[in-house]
Protein backbone atom coordinates (compact mmCIF):
# COMPACT_ATOMS: atom_id res chain seq x y z
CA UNK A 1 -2.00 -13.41 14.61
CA UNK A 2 -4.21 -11.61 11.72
CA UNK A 3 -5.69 -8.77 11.08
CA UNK A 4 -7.89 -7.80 7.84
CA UNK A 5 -5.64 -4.91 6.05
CA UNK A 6 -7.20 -4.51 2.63
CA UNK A 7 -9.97 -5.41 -0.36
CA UNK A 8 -8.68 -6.47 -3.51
CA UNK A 9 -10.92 -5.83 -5.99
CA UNK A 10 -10.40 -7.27 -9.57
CA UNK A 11 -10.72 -5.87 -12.55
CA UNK A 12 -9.77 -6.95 -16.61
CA UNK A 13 -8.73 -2.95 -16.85
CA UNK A 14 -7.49 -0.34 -13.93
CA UNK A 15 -9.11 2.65 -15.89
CA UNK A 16 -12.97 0.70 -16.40
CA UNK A 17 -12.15 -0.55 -12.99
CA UNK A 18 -11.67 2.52 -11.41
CA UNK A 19 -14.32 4.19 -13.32
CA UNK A 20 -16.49 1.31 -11.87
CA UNK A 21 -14.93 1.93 -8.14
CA UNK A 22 -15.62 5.54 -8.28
CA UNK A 23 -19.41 5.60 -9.66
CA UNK A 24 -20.06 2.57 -6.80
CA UNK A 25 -18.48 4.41 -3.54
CA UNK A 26 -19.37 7.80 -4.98
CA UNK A 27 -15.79 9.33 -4.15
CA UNK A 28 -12.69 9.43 -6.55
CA UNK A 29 -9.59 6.93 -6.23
CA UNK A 30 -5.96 7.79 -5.33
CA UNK A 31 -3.02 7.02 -6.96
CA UNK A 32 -1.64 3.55 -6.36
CA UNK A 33 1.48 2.23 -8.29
CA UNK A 34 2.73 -0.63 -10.02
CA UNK A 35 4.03 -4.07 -8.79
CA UNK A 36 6.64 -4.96 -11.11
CA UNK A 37 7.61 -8.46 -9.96
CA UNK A 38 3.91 -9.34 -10.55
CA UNK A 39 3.08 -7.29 -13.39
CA UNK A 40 0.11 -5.57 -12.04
CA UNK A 41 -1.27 -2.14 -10.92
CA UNK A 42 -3.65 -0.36 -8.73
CA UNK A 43 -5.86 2.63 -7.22
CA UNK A 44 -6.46 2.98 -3.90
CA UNK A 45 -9.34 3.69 -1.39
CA UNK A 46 -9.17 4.71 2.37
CA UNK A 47 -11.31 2.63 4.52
CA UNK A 48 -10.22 4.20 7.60
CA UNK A 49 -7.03 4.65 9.59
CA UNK A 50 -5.29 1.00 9.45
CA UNK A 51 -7.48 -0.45 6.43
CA UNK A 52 -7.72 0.46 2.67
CA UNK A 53 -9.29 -0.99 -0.91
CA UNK A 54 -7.04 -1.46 -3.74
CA UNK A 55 -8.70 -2.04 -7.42
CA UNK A 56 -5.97 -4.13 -9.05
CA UNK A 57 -5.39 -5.34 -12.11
CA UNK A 58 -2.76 -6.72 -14.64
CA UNK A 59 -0.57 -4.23 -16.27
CA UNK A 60 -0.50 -4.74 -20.14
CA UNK A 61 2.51 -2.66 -20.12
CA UNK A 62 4.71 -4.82 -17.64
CA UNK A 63 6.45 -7.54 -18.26
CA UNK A 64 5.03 -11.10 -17.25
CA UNK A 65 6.52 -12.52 -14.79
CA UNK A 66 8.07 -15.88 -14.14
CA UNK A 67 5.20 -17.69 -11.97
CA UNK A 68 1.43 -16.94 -12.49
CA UNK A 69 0.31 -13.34 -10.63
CA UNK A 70 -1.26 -13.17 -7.16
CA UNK A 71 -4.92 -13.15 -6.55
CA UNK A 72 -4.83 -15.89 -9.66
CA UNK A 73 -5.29 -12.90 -11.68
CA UNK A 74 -4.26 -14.58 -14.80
CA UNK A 75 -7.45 -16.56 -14.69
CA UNK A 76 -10.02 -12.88 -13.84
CA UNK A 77 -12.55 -12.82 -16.19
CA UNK A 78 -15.64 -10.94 -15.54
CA UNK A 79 -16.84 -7.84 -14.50
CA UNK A 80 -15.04 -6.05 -11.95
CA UNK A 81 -15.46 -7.51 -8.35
CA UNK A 82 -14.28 -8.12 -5.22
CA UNK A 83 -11.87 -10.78 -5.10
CA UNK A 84 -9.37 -11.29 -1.98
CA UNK A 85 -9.35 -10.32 1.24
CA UNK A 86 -5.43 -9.76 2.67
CA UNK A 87 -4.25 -10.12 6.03
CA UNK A 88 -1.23 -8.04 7.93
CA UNK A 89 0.67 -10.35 10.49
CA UNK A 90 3.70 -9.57 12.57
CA UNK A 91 5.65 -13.00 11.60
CA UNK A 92 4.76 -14.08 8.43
CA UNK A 93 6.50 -17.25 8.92
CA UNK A 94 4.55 -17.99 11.48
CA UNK A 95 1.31 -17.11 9.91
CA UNK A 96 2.66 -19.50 6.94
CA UNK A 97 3.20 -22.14 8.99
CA UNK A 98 -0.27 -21.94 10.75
CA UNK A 99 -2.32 -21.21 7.04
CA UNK A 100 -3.69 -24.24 4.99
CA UNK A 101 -1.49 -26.04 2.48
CA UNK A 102 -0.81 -23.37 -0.33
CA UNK A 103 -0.86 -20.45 1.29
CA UNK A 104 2.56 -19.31 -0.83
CA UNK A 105 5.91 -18.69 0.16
CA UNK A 106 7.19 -15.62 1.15
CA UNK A 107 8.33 -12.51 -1.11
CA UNK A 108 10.17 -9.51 -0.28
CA UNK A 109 7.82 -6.43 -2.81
CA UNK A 110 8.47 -2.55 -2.23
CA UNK A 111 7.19 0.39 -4.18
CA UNK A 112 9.08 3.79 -3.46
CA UNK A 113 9.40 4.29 0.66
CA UNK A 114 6.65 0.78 0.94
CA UNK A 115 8.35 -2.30 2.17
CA UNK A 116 6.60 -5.52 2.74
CA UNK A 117 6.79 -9.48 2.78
CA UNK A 118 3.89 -10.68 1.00
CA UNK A 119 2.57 -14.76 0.98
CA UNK A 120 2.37 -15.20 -2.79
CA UNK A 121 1.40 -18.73 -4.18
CA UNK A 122 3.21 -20.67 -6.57
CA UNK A 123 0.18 -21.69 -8.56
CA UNK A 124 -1.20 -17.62 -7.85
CA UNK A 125 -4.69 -19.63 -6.28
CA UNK A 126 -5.42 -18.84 -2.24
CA UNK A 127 -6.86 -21.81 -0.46
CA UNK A 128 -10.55 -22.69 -0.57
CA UNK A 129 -11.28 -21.31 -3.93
CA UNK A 130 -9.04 -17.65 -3.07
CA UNK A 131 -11.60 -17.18 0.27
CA UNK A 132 -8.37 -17.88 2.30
CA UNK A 133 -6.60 -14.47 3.06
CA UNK A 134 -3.29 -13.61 1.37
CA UNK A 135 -0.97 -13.04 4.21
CA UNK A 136 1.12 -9.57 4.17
CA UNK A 137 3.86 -8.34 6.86
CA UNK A 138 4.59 -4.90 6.55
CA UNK A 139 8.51 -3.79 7.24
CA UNK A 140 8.57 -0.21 8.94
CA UNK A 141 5.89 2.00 10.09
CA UNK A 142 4.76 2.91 6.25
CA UNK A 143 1.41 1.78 5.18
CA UNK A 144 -1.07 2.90 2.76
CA UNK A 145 -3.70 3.51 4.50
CA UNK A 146 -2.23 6.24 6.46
CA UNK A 147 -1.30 8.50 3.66
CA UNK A 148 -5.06 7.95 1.28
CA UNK A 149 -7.56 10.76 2.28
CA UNK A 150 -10.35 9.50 4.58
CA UNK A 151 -13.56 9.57 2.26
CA UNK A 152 -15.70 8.12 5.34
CA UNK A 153 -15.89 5.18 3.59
CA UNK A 154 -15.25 2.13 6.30
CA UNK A 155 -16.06 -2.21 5.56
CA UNK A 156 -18.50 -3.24 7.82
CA UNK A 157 -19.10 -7.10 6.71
CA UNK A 158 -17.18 -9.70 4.84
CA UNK A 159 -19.25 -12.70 3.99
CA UNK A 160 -17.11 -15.76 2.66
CA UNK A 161 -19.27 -18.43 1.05
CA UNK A 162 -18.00 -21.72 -0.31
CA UNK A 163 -18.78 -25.35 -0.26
CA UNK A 164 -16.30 -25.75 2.71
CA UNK A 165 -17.65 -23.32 4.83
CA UNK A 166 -16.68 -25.60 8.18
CA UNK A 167 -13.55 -26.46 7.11
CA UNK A 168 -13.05 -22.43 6.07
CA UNK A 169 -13.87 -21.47 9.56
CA UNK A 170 -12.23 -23.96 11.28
CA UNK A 171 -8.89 -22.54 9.48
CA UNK A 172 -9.29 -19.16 10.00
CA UNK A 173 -10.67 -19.14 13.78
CA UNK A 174 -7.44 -19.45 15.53
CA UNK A 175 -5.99 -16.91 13.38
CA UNK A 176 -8.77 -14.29 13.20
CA UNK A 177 -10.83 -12.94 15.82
CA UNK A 178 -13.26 -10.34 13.56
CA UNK A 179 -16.88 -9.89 13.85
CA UNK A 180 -17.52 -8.43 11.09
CA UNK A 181 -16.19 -11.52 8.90
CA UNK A 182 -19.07 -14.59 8.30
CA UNK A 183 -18.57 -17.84 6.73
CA UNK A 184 -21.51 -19.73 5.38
CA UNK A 185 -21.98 -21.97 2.97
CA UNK A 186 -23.22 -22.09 -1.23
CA UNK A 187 -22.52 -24.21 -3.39
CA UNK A 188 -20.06 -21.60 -5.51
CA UNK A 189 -17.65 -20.02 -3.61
CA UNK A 190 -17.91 -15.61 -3.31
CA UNK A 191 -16.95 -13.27 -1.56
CA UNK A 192 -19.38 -10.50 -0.82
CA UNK A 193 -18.31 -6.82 1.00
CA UNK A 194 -20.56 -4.79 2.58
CA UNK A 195 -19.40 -0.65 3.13
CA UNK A 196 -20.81 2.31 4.64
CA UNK A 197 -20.38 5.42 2.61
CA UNK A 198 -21.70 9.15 2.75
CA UNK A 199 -24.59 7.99 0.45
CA UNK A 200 -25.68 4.86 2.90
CA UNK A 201 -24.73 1.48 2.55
CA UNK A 202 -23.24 -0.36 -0.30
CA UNK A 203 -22.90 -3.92 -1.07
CA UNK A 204 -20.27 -5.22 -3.35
């Protein structure tokens, strides 16, 4: 019913983060765009045919909007890291229905020929600490990832750790069939990415 799309990666400012993105993965950004209903903006990474990176962050230029922003980036503090992991599904509903309590309800987003229906939480916080996957239904064949140049840059792990870890699993197993996402559990919940990229591997 899911599979992994993209990487959001926080940051407090697009440019720093960028800067950030580009000195870790050794390749430059593209263009992303702006999300107006959540007052945020991005640059984007290839990771391959079907699966990209976004660097996001809130727009100090938009407007606020009228319910806290996705990824509970109204709470980001920090230096810039990785932060949620999103999921593309067929039937959102569905996926809704099948996701832990709080998953969000479902918003219709587009950005010029982009369409998509997007799980967005009231309260902006993903289950299990934001280790939960934010649940995203494209509309058409556009997509991202096939329009960013491939910089041989492709995610090879995913390591979800929180103080739930069973319950975690148990919730995503009959949604997710990926081997290159692990649960396990610490005491504070992270989320740690692991890449290959022309210079060898990189850990985020």
């Amino acid at each position: 019913m899911l599979t992994l799309d993209h990487i959001a990666i926080a940051t407090t400012d697009l440019a720093q983060g960028t800067a950030w993105a580009e000195i870790a993965f050794g390749v430059p950004l593209a263009p992303g765009g702006e999300h107006k209903e959540m007052g945020t903006h991005n640059r984007l990474l290839s990771l391959g045919a079907e699966e990209y990176l976004e660097v996001i962050s809130i727009n100090p230029d938009a407007p606020s909007p009228d319910q806290p922003r996705w990824f509970d980036l109204d709470n980001f503090t920090g230096p810039t890291r990785p932060k949620t992991w999103i999921c593309r599904t067929p039937d959102l509903d569905a996926a809704i229905a099948a996701a832990p309590k709080g998953i969000g309800v479902p918003w219709s987003l587009a950005r010029s020929d982009l369409r998509w229906k997007m799980a967005v939480p009231v309260d902006g916080k993903l289950p299990f600490d934001g280790l939960f996957p934010a649940l995203i239904e494209w509309q058409g064949q556009a997509h991202p990832a096939t329009r960013l140049p491939d910089q041989d840059i492709r995610l090879t792990g995913l390591t979800l750790a929180h103080p739930e870890a069973e319950a975690l699993a148990a919730a995503l197993t009959p949604l997710l069939s990926d081997p290159r996402i692990e649960v396990t559990h610490a005491d504070t919940p992270s989320l740690n990415a692991r890449f290959t990229t022309p210079d060898g591997p990189l850990t985020l």
